[in-house]
C-alpha atoms as a PDB file:
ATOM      1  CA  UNK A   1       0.000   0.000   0.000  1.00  0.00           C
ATOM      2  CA  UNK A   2       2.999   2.456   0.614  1.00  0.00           C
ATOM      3  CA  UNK A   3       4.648   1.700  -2.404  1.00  0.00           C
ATOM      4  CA  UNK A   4       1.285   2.494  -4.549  1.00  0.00           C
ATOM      5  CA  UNK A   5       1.212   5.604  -2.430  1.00  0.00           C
ATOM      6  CA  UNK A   6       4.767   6.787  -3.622  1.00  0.00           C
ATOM      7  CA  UNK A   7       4.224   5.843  -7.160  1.00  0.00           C
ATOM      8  CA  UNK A   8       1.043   8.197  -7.331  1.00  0.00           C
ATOM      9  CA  UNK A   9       2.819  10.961  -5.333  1.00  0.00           C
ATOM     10  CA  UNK A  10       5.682  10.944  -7.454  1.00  0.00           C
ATOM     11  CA  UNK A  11       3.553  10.817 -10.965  1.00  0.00           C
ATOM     12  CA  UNK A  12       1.603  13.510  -9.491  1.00  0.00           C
ATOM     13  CA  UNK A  13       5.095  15.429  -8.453  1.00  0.00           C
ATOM     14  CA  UNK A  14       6.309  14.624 -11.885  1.00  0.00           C
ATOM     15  CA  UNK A  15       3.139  16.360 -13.388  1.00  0.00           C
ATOM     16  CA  UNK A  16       3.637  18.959 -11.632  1.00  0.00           C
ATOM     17  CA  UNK A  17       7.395  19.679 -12.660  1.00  0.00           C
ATOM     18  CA  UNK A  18       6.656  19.430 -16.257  1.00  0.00           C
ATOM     19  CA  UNK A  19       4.122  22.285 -15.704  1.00  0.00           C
ATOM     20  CA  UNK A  20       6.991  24.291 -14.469  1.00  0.00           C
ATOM     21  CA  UNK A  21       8.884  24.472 -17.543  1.00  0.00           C
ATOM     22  CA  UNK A  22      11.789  22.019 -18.431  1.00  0.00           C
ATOM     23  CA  UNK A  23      14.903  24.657 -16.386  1.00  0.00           C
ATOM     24  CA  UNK A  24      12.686  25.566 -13.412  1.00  0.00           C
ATOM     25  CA  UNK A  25      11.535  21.338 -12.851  1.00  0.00           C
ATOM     26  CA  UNK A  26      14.805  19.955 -13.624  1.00  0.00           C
ATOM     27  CA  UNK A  27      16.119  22.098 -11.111  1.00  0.00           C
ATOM     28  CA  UNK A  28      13.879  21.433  -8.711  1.00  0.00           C
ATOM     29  CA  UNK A  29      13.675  17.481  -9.464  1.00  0.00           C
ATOM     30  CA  UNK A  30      18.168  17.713  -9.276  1.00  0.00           C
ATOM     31  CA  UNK A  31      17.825  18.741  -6.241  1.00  0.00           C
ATOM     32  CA  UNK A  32      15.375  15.930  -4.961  1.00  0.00           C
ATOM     33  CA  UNK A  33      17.578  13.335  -6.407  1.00  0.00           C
ATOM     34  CA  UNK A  34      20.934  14.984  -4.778  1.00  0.00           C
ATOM     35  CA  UNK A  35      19.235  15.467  -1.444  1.00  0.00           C
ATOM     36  CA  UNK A  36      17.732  12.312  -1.451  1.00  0.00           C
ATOM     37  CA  UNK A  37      21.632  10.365  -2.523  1.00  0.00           C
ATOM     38  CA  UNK A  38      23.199  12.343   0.255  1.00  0.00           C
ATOM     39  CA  UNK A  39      20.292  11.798   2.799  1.00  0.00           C
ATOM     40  CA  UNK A  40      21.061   7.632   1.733  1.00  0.00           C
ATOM     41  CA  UNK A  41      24.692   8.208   2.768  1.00  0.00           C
ATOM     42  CA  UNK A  42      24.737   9.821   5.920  1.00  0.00           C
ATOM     43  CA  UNK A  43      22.346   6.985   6.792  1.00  0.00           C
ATOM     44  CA  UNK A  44      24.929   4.888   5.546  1.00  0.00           C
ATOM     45  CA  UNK A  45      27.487   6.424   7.234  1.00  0.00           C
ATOM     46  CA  UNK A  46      25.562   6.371  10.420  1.00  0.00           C
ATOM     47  CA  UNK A  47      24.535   2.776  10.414  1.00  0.00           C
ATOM     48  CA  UNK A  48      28.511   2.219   9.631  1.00  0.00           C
ATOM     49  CA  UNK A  49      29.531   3.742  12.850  1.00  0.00           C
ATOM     50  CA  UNK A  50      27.392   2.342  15.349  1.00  0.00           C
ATOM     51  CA  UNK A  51      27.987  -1.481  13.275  1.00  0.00           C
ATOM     52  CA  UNK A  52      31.391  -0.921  14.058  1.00  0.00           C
ATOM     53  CA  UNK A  53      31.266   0.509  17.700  1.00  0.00           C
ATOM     54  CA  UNK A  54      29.581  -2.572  18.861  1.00  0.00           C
ATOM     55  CA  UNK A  55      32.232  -5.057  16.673  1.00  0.00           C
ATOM     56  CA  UNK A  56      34.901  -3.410  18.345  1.00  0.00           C
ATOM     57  CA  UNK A  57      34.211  -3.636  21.643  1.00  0.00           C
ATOM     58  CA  UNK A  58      35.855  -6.722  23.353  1.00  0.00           C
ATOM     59  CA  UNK A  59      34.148  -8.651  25.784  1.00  0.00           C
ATOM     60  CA  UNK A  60      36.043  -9.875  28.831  1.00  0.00           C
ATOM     61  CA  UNK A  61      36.285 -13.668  27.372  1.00  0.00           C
ATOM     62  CA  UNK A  62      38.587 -12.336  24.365  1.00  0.00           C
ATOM     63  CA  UNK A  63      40.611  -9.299  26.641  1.00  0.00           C
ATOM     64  CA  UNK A  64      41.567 -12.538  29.068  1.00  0.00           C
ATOM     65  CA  UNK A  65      42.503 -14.310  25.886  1.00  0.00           C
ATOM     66  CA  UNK A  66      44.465 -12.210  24.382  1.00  0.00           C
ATOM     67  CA  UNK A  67      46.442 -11.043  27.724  1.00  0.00           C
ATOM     68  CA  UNK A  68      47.012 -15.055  28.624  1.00  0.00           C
ATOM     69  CA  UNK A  69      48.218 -15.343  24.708  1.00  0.00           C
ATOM     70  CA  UNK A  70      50.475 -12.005  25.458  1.00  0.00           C
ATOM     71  CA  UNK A  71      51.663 -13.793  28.959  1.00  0.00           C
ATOM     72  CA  UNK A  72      52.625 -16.677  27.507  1.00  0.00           C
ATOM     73  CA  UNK A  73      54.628 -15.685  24.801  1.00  0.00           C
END
């Protein structure tokens, strides 16, 4: 149901643009595009940072591990 939603606000967005003349709507529908691309990759870039806060941490299993592999040698 969302996606038919979308499709039928963007057809109806897309209408609208071409009533705006081809500089004025291609302007406008750039700047969707770019603002949606960068929007995608600080999502990105947020979902990379928290994915890789919680795979660095070390629990205390592998910290005694590694300290009895560093004791040893």
């Amino acid at each position: 149901m969302y996606l038919l939603l979308s499709i039928i606000l963007g057809a109806i967005l897309g209408c609208i643009l071409l009533m705006m003349g081809p500089l004025v709507g291609g302007i406008i529908a750039f700047g969707i595009v770019v603002g949606c691309i960068f929007r995608g990759l600080f999502l990105l870039n947020d979902i990379h940072k928290k994915i890789s806060n919680k795979l660095l941490k070390e629990d205390k299993v592998q910290k005694a591990y590694k300290e009895y592999l560093q004791e040893t040698r």
